[in-house]
C-alpha atoms as a PDB file:
ATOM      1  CA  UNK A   1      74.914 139.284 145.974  1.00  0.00           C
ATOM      2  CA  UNK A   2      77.425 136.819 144.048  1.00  0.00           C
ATOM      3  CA  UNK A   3      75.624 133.424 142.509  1.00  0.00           C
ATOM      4  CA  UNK A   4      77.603 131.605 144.938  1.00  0.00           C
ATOM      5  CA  UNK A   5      76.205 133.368 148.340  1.00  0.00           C
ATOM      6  CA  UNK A   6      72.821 133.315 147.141  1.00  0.00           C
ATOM      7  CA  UNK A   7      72.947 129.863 146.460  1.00  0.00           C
ATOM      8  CA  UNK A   8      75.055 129.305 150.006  1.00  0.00           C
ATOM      9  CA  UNK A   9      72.442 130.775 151.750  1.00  0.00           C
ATOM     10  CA  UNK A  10      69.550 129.124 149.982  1.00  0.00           C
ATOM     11  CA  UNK A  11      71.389 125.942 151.707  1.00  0.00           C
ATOM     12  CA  UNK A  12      71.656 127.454 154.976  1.00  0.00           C
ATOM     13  CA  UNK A  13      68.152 128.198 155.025  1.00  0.00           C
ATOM     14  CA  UNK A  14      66.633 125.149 153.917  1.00  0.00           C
ATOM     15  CA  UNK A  15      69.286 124.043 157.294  1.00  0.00           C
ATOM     16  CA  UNK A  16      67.032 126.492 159.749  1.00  0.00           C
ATOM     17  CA  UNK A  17      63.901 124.201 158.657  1.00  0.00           C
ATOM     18  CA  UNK A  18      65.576 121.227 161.085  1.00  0.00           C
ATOM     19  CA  UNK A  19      64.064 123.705 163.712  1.00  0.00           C
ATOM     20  CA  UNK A  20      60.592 121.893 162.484  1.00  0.00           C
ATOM     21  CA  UNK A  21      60.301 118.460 164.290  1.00  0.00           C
ATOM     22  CA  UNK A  22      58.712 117.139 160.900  1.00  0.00           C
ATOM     23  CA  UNK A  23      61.713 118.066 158.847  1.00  0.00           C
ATOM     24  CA  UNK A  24      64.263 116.373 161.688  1.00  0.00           C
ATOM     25  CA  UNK A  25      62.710 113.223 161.480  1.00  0.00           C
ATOM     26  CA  UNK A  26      62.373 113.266 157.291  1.00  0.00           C
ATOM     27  CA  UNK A  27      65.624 112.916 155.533  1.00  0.00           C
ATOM     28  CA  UNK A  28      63.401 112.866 152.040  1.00  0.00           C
ATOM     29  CA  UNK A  29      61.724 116.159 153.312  1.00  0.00           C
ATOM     30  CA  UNK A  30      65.218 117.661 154.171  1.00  0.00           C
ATOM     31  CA  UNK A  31      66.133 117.545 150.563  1.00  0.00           C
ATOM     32  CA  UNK A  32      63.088 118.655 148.840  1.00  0.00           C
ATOM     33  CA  UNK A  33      63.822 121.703 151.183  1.00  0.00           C
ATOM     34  CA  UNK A  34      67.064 121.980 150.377  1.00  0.00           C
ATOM     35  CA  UNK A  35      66.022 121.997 146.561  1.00  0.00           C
ATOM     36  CA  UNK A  36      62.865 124.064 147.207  1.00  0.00           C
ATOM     37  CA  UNK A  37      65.416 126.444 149.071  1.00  0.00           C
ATOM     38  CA  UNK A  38      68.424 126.847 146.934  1.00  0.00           C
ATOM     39  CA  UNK A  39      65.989 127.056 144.011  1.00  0.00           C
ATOM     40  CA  UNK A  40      64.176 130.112 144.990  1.00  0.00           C
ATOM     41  CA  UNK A  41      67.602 131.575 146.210  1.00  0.00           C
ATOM     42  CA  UNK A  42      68.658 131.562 143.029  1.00  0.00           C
ATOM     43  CA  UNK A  43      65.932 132.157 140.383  1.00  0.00           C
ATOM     44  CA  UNK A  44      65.523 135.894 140.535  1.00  0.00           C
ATOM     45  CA  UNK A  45      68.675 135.983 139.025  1.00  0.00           C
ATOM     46  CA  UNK A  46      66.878 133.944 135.836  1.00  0.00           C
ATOM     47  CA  UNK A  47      66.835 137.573 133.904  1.00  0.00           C
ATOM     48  CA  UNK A  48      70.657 136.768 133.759  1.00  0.00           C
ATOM     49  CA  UNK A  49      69.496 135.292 130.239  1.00  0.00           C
ATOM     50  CA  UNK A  50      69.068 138.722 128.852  1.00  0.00           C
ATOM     51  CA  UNK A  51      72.651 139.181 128.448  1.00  0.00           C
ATOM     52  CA  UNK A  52      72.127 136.726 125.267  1.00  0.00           C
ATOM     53  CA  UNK A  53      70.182 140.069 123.697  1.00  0.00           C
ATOM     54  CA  UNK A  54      72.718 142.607 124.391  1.00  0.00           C
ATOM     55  CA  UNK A  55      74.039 144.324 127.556  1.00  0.00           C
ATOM     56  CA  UNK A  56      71.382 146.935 126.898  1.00  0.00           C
ATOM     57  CA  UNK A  57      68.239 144.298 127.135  1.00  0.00           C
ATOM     58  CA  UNK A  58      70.209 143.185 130.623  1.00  0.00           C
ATOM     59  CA  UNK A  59      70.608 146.569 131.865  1.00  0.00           C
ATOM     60  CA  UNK A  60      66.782 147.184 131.587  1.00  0.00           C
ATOM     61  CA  UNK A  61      66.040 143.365 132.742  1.00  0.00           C
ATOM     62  CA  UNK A  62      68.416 142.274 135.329  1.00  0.00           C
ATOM     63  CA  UNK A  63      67.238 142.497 138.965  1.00  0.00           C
ATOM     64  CA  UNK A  64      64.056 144.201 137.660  1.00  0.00           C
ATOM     65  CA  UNK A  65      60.596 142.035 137.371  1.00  0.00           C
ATOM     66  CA  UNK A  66      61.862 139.077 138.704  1.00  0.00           C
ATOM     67  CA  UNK A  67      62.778 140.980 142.257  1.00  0.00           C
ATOM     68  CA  UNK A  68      59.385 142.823 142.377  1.00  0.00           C
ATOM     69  CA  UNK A  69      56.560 142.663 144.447  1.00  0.00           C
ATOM     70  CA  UNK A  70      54.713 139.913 143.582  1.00  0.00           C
ATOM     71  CA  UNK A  71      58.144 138.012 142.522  1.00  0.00           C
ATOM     72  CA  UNK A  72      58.494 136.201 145.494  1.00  0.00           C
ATOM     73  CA  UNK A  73      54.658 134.861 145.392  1.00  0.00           C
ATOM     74  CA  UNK A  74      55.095 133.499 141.813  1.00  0.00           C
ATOM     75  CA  UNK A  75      58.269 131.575 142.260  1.00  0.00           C
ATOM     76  CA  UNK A  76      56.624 130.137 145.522  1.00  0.00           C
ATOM     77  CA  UNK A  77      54.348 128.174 143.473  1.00  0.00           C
ATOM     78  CA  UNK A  78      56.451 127.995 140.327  1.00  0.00           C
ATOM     79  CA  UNK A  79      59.402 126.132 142.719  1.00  0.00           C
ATOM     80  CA  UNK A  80      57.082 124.622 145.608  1.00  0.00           C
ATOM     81  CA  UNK A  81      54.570 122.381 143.987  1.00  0.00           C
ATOM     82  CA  UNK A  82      57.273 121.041 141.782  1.00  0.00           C
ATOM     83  CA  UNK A  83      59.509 120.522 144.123  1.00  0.00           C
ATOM     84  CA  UNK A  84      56.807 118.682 146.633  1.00  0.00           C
ATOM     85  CA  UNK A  85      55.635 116.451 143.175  1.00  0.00           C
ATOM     86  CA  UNK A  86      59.361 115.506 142.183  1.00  0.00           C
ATOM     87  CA  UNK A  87      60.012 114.445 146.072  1.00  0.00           C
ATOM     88  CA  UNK A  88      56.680 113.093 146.782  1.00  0.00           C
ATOM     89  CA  UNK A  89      56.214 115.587 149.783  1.00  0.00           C
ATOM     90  CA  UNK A  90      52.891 116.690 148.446  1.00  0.00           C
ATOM     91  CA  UNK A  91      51.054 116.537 152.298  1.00  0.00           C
ATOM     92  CA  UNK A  92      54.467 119.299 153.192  1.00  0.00           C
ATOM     93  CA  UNK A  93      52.916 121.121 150.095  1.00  0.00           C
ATOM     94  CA  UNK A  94      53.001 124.931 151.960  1.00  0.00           C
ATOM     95  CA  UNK A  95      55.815 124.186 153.857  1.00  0.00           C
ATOM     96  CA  UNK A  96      57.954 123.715 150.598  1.00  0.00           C
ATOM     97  CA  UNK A  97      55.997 126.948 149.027  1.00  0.00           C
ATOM     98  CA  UNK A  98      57.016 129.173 152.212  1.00  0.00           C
ATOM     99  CA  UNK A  99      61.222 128.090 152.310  1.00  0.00           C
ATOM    100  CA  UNK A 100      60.963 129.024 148.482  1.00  0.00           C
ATOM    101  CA  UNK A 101      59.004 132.200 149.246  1.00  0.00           C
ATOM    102  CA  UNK A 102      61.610 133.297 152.309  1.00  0.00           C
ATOM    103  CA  UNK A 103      65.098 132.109 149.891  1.00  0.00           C
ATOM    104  CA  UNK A 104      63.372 134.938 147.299  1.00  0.00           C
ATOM    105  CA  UNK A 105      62.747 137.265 149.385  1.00  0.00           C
ATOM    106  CA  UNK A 106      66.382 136.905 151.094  1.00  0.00           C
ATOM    107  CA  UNK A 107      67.744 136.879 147.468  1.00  0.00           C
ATOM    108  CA  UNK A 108      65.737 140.596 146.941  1.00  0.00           C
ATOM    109  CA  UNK A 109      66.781 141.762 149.856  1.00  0.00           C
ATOM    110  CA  UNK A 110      70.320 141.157 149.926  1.00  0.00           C
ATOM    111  CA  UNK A 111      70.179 142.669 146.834  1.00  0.00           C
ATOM    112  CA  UNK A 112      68.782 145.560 147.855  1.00  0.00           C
ATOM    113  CA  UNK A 113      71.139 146.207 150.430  1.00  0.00           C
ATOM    114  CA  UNK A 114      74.028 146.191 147.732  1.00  0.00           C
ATOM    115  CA  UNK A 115      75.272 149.370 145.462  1.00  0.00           C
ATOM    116  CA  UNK A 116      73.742 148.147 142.440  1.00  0.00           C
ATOM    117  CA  UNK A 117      70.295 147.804 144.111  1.00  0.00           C
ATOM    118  CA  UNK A 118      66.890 146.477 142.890  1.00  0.00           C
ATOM    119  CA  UNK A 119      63.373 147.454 141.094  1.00  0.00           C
ATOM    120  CA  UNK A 120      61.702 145.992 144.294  1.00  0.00           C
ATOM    121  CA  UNK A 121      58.755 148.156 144.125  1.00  0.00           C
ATOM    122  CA  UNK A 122      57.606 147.569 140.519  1.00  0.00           C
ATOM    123  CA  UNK A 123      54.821 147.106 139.421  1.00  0.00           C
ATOM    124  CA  UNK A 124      54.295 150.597 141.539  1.00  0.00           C
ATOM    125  CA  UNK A 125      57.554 152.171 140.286  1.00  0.00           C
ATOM    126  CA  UNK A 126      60.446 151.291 138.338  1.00  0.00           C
ATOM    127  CA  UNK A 127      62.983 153.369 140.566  1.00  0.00           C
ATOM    128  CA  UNK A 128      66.383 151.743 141.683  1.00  0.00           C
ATOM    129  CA  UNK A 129      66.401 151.093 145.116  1.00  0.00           C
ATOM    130  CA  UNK A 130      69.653 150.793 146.852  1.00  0.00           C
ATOM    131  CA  UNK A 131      70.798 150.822 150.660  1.00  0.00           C
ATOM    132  CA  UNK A 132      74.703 150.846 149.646  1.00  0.00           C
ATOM    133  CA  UNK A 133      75.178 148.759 152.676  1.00  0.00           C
ATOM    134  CA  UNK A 134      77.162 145.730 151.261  1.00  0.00           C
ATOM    135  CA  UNK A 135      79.507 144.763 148.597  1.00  0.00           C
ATOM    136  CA  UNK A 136      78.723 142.087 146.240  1.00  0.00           C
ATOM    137  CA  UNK A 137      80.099 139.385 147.407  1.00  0.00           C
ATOM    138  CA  UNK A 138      80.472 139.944 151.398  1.00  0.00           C
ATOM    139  CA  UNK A 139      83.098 137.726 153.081  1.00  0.00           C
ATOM    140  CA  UNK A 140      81.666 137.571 156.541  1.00  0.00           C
ATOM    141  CA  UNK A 141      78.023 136.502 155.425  1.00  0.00           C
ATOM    142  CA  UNK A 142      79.823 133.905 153.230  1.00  0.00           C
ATOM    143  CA  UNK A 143      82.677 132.827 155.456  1.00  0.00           C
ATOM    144  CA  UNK A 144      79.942 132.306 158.510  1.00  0.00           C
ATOM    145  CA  UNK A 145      77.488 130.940 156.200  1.00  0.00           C
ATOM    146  CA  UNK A 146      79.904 128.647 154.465  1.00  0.00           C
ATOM    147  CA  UNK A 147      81.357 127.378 158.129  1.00  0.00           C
ATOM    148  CA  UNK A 148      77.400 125.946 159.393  1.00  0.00           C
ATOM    149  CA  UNK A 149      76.627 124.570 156.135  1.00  0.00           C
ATOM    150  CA  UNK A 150      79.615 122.370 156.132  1.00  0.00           C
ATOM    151  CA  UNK A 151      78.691 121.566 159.899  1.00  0.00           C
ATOM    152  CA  UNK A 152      75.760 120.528 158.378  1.00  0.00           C
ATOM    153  CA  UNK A 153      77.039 118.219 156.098  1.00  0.00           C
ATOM    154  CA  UNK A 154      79.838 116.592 158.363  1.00  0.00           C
ATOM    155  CA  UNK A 155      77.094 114.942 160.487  1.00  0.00           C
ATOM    156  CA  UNK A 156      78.622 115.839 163.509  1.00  0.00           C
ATOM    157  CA  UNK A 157      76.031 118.321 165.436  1.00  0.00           C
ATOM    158  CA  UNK A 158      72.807 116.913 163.648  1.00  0.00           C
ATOM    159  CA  UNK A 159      71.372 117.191 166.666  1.00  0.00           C
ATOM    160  CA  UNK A 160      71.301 120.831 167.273  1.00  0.00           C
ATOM    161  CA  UNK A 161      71.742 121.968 163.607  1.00  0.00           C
ATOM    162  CA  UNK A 162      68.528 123.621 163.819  1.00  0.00           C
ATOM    163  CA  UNK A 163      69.024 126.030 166.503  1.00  0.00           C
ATOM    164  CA  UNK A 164      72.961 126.722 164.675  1.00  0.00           C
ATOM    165  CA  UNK A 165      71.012 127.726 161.792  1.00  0.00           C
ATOM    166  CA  UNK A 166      68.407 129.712 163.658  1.00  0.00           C
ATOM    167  CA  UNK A 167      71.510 131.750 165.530  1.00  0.00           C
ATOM    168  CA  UNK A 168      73.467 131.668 161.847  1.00  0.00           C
ATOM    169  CA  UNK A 169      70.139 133.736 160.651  1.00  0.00           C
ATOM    170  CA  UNK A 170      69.314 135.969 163.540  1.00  0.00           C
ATOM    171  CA  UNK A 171      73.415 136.880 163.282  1.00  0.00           C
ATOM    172  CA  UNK A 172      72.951 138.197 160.031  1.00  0.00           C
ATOM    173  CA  UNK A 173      70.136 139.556 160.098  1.00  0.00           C
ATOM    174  CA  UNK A 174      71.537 142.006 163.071  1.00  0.00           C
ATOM    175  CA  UNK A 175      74.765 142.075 160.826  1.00  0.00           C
ATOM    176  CA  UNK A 176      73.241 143.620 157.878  1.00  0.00           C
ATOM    177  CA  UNK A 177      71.183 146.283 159.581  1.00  0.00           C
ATOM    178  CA  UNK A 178      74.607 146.938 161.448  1.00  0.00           C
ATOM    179  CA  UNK A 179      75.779 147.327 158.006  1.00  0.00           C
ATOM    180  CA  UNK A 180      73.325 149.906 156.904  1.00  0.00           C
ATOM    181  CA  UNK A 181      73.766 151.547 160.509  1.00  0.00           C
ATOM    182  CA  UNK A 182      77.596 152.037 159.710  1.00  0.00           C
ATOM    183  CA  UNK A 183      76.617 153.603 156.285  1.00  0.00           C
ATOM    184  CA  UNK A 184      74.619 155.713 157.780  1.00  0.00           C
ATOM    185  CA  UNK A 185      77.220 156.744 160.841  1.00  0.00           C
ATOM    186  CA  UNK A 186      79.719 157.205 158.147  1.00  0.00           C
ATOM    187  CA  UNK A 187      77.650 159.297 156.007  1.00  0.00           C
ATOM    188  CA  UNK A 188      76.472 161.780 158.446  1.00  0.00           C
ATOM    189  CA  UNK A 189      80.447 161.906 159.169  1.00  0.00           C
ATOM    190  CA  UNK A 190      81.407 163.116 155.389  1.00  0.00           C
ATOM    191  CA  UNK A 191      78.587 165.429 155.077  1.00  0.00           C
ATOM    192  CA  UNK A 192      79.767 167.046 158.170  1.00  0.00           C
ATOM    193  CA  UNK A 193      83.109 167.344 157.351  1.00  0.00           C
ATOM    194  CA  UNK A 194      82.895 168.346 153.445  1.00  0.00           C
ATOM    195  CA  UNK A 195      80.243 171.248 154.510  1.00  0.00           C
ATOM    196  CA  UNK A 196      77.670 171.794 152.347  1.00  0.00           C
ATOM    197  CA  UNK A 197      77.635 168.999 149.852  1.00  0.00           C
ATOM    198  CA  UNK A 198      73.727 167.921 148.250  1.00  0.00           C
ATOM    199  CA  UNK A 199      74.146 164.413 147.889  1.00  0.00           C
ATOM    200  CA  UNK A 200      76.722 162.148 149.309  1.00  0.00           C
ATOM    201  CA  UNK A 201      77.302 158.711 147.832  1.00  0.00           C
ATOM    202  CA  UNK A 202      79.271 155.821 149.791  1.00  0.00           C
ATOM    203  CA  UNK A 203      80.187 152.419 148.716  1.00  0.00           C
ATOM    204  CA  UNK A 204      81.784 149.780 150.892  1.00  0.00           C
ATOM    205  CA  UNK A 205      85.097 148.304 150.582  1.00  0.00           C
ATOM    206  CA  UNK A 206      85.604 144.702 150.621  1.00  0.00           C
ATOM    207  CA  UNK A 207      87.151 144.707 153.995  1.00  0.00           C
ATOM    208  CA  UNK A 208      83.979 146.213 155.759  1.00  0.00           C
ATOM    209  CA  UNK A 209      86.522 149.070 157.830  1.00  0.00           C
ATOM    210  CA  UNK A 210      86.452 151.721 154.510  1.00  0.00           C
ATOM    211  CA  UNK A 211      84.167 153.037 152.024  1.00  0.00           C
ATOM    212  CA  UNK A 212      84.750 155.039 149.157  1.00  0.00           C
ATOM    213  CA  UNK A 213      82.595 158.017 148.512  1.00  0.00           C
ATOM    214  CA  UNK A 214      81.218 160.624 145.950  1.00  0.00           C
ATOM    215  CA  UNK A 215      80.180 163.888 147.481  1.00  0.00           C
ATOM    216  CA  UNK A 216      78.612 166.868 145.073  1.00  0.00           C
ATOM    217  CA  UNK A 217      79.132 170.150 145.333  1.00  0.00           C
ATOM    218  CA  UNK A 218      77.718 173.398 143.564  1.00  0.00           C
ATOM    219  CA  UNK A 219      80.132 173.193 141.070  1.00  0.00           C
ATOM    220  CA  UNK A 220      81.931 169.491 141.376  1.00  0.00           C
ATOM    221  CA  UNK A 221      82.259 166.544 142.912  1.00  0.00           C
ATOM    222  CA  UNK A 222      84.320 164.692 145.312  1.00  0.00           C
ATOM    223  CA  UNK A 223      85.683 161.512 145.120  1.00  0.00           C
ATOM    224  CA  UNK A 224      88.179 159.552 147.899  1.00  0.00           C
ATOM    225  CA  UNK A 225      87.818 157.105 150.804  1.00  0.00           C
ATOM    226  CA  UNK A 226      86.538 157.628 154.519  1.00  0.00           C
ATOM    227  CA  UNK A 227      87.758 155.039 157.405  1.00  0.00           C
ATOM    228  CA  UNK A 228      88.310 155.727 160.857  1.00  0.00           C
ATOM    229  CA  UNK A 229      92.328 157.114 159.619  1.00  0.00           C
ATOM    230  CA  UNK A 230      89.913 159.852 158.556  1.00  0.00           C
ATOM    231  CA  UNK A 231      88.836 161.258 154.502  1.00  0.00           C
ATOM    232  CA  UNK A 232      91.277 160.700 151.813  1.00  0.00           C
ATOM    233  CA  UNK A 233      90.160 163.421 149.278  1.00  0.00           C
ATOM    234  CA  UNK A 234      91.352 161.547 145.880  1.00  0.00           C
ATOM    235  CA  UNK A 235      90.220 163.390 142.935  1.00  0.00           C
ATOM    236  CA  UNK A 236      87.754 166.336 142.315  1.00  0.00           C
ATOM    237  CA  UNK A 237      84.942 166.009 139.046  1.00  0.00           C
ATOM    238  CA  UNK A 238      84.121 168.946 137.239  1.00  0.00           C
ATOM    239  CA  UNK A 239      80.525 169.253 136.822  1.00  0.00           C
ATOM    240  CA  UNK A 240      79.476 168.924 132.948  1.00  0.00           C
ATOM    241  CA  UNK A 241      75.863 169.983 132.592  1.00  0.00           C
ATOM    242  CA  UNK A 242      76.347 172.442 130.360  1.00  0.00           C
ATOM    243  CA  UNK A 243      78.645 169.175 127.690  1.00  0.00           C
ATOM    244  CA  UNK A 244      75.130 167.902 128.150  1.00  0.00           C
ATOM    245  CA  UNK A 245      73.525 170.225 126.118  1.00  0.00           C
ATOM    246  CA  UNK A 246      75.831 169.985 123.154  1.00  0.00           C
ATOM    247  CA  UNK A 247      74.750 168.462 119.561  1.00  0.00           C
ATOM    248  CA  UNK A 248      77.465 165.591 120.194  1.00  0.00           C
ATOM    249  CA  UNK A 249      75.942 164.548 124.081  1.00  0.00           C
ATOM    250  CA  UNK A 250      71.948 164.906 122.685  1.00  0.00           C
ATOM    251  CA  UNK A 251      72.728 163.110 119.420  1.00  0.00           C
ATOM    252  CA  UNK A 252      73.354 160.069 121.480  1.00  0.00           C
ATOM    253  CA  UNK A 253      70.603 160.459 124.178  1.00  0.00           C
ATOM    254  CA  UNK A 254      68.003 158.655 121.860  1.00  0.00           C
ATOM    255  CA  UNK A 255      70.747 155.333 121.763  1.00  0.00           C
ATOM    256  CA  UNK A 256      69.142 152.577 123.337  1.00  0.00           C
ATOM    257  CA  UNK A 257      71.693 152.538 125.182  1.00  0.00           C
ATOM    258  CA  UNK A 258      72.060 155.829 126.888  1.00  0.00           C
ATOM    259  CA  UNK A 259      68.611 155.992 127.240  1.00  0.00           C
ATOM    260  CA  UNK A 260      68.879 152.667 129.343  1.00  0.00           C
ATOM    261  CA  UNK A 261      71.849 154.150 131.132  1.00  0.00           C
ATOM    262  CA  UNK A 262      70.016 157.101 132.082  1.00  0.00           C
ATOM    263  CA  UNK A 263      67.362 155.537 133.134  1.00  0.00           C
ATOM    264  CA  UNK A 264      69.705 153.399 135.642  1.00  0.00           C
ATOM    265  CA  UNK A 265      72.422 156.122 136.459  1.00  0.00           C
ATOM    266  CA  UNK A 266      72.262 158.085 140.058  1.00  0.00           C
ATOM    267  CA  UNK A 267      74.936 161.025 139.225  1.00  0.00           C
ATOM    268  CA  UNK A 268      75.685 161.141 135.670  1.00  0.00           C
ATOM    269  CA  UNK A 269      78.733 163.119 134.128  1.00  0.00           C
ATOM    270  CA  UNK A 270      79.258 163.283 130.559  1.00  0.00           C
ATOM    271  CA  UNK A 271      82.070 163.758 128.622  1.00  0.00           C
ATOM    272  CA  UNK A 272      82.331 164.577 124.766  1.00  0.00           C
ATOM    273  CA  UNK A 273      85.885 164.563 123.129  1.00  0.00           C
ATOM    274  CA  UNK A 274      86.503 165.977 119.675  1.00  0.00           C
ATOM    275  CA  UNK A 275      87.928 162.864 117.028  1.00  0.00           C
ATOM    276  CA  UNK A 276      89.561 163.168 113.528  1.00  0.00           C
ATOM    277  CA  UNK A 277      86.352 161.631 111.926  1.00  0.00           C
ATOM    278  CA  UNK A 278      84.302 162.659 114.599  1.00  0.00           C
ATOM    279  CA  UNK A 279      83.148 162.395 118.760  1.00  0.00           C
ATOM    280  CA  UNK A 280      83.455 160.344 121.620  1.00  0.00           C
ATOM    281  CA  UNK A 281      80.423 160.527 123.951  1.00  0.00           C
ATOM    282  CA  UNK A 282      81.278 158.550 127.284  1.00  0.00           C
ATOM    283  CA  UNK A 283      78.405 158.886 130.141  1.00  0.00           C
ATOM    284  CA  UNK A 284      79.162 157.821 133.275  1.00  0.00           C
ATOM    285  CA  UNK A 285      77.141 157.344 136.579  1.00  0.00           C
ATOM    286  CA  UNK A 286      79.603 159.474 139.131  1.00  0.00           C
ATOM    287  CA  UNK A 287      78.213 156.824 142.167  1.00  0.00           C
ATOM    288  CA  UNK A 288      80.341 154.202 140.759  1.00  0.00           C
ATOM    289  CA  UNK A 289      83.892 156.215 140.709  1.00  0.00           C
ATOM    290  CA  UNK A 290      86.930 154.079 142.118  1.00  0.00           C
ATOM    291  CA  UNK A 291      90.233 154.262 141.759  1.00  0.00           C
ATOM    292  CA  UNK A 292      90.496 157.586 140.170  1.00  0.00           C
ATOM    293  CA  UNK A 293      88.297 155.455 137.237  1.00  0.00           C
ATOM    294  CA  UNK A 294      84.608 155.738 136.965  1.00  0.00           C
ATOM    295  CA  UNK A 295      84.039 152.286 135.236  1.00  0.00           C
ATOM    296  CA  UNK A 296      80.476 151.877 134.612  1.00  0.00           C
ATOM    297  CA  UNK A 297      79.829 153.814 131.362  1.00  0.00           C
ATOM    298  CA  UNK A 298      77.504 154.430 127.871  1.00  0.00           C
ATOM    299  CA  UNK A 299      79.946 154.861 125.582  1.00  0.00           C
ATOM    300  CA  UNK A 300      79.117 156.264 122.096  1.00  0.00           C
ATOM    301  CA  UNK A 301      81.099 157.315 118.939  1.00  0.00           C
ATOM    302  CA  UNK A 302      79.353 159.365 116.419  1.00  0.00           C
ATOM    303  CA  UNK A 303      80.570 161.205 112.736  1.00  0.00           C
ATOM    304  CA  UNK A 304      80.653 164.450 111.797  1.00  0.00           C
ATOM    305  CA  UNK A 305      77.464 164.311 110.721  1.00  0.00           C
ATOM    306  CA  UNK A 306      76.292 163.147 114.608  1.00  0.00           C
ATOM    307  CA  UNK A 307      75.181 159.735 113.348  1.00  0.00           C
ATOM    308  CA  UNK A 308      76.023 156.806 115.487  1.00  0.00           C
ATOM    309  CA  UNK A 309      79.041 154.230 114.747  1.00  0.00           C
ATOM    310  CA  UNK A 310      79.268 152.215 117.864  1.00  0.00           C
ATOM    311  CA  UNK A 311      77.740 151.944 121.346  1.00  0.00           C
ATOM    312  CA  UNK A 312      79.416 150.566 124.071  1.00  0.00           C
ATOM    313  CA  UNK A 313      77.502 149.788 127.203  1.00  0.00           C
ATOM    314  CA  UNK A 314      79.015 148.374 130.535  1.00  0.00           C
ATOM    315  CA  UNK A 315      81.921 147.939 133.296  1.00  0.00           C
ATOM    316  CA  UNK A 316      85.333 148.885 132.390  1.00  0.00           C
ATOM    317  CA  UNK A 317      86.742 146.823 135.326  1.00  0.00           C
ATOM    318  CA  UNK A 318      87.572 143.533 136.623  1.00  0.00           C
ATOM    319  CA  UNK A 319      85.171 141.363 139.007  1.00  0.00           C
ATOM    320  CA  UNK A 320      87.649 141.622 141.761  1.00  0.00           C
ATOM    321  CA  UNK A 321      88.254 145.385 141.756  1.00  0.00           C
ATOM    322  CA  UNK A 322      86.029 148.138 143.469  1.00  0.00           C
ATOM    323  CA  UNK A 323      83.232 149.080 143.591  1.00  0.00           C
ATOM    324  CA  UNK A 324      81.671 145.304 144.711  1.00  0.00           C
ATOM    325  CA  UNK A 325      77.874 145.872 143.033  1.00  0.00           C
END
């Protein structure tokens, strides 16, 4: 999710901890939580800083190590015992390395449930994981979210703020696997209706009631929108395996940056286009098509002699337009 959700809910959960008698009664306690909290709700996203060596360095770093396995242990200690030092909360020691544990392990999981997805299974395999259940930044989880912690801070329900938070939680916890329920629903819907189609990609739409999808074929793929008007059918992708085998398309496959695309991309097309002083090699990752665009793209321009002038690595979109990952 966003930076400003994840750090949202890291407040919101440090909130549920009121639930503890301990915590009610200890306003110093309360705010080592709340750092402990929106700490560990944020620092997966620490990998951010490899976008100062190149989009290709963040592509292969971002949401990788730092939302593994054993992430969530590590920044337990690296964010509790601090946290219980700086406050002088050293007897609520495990209590402050648990809230930091559970904000990570929200963080990863919320991630996982978006487009983009997660390497949440290294160090036992570096495969993308993605339940393609919610956008990036989901207005329901924030709105709701966004509603308690200001509750919170007004003062006026302190006295059942921990059981608000505790509902808060169990409601979105039911909300997201309602999410990935709908995805599901809707899925089995497309694949149904579009016949015999190998893989079917959807997306969600920022409103929650539509999703945009990417359906292949023997020969092409699919692209349009499903809702309960019914399947808008908005543009159809020629397949281009055999563009992939030209000298243009494998001159560029040893980039570091279509090598890091590849290694990222779900349904990759590939397009090479002839230039006056030489090609234009654009990959793209088919999952990712909106808008009659597909905007997430290793773009590569090579001479006539197939030697590489520029790479060009990224989204070819704005924050606010579709697809939300």
């Amino acid at each position: 999710m966003d930076t400003a959700s994840h750090l949202l809910l890291g407040f919101t959960l440090a909130g549920a901890s009121l639930a503890i008698p301990a915590v009610a009664a200890d306003p110093t306690l309360q705010h080592a939580l709340i750092a402990a909290s929106m700490l560990g709700s944020h620092a997966p996203d620490l990998d951010a800083v490899a976008r100062l060596k190149g989009q290709t360095t963040y592509l292969r770093v971002h949401r990788g190590i730092t939302h593994s396995l054993p992430a969530p242990f590590v920044w337990a200690l690296l964010i509790g015992w601090p946290m219980a030092w700086l406050f002088g909360t050293m007897d609520h020691l495990g209590l402050l390395m648990l809230w930091a544990f559970l904000a990570v392990c929200f963080h990863v999981t919320l991630d996982l449930f978006n487009g983009y997805g997660v390497q949440c299974l290294r160090p036992f395999t570096r495969r993308w994981l993605h339940l393609d259940s919610l956008c990036l930044f989901d207005p329901y989880i924030f709105g709701s979210h966004l509603l308690c912690g200001l509750l919170w801070l007004s003062g006026l329900a302190n006295s059942i703020m921990g059981t608000v938070f505790e509902i808060l939680y169990g409601l979105t916890i039911l909300y997201v696997g309602w999410r990935l329920l709908e995805r599901i629903r809707w899925q089995r819907k497309l694949r149904k209706a579009l016949g015999n189609r190998s893989r079917v990609s959807l997306l969600p739409l920022m409103s929650g009631r539509a999703w945009q999808f990417v359906a292949e074929g023997p020969d092409s793929y699919e692209a349009g929108t499903i809702s309960s008007r019914g399947i808008v059918r908005e543009s159809t992708i020629a397949k281009t395996s055999s563009l992939s085998g030209t000298e243009p398309a494998l001159a560029t496959m040893q980039t570091d940056g279509v090598r890091a695309f590849l290694a990222f991309a779900t349904n990759v097309h590939v397009q090479v286009q002839e230039k006056l002083d030489g090609y234009e090699v654009t990959w793209s990752d088919l999952r990712f098509w909106s808008n009659d665009k597909l905007p997430y793209t290793a773009a590569v321009t090579l001479d006539r002699n197939m030697m590489v002038q520029n790479t060009k690595l990224g989204w070819d979109k704005k924050t606010w337009e579709p697809p939300y990952v």
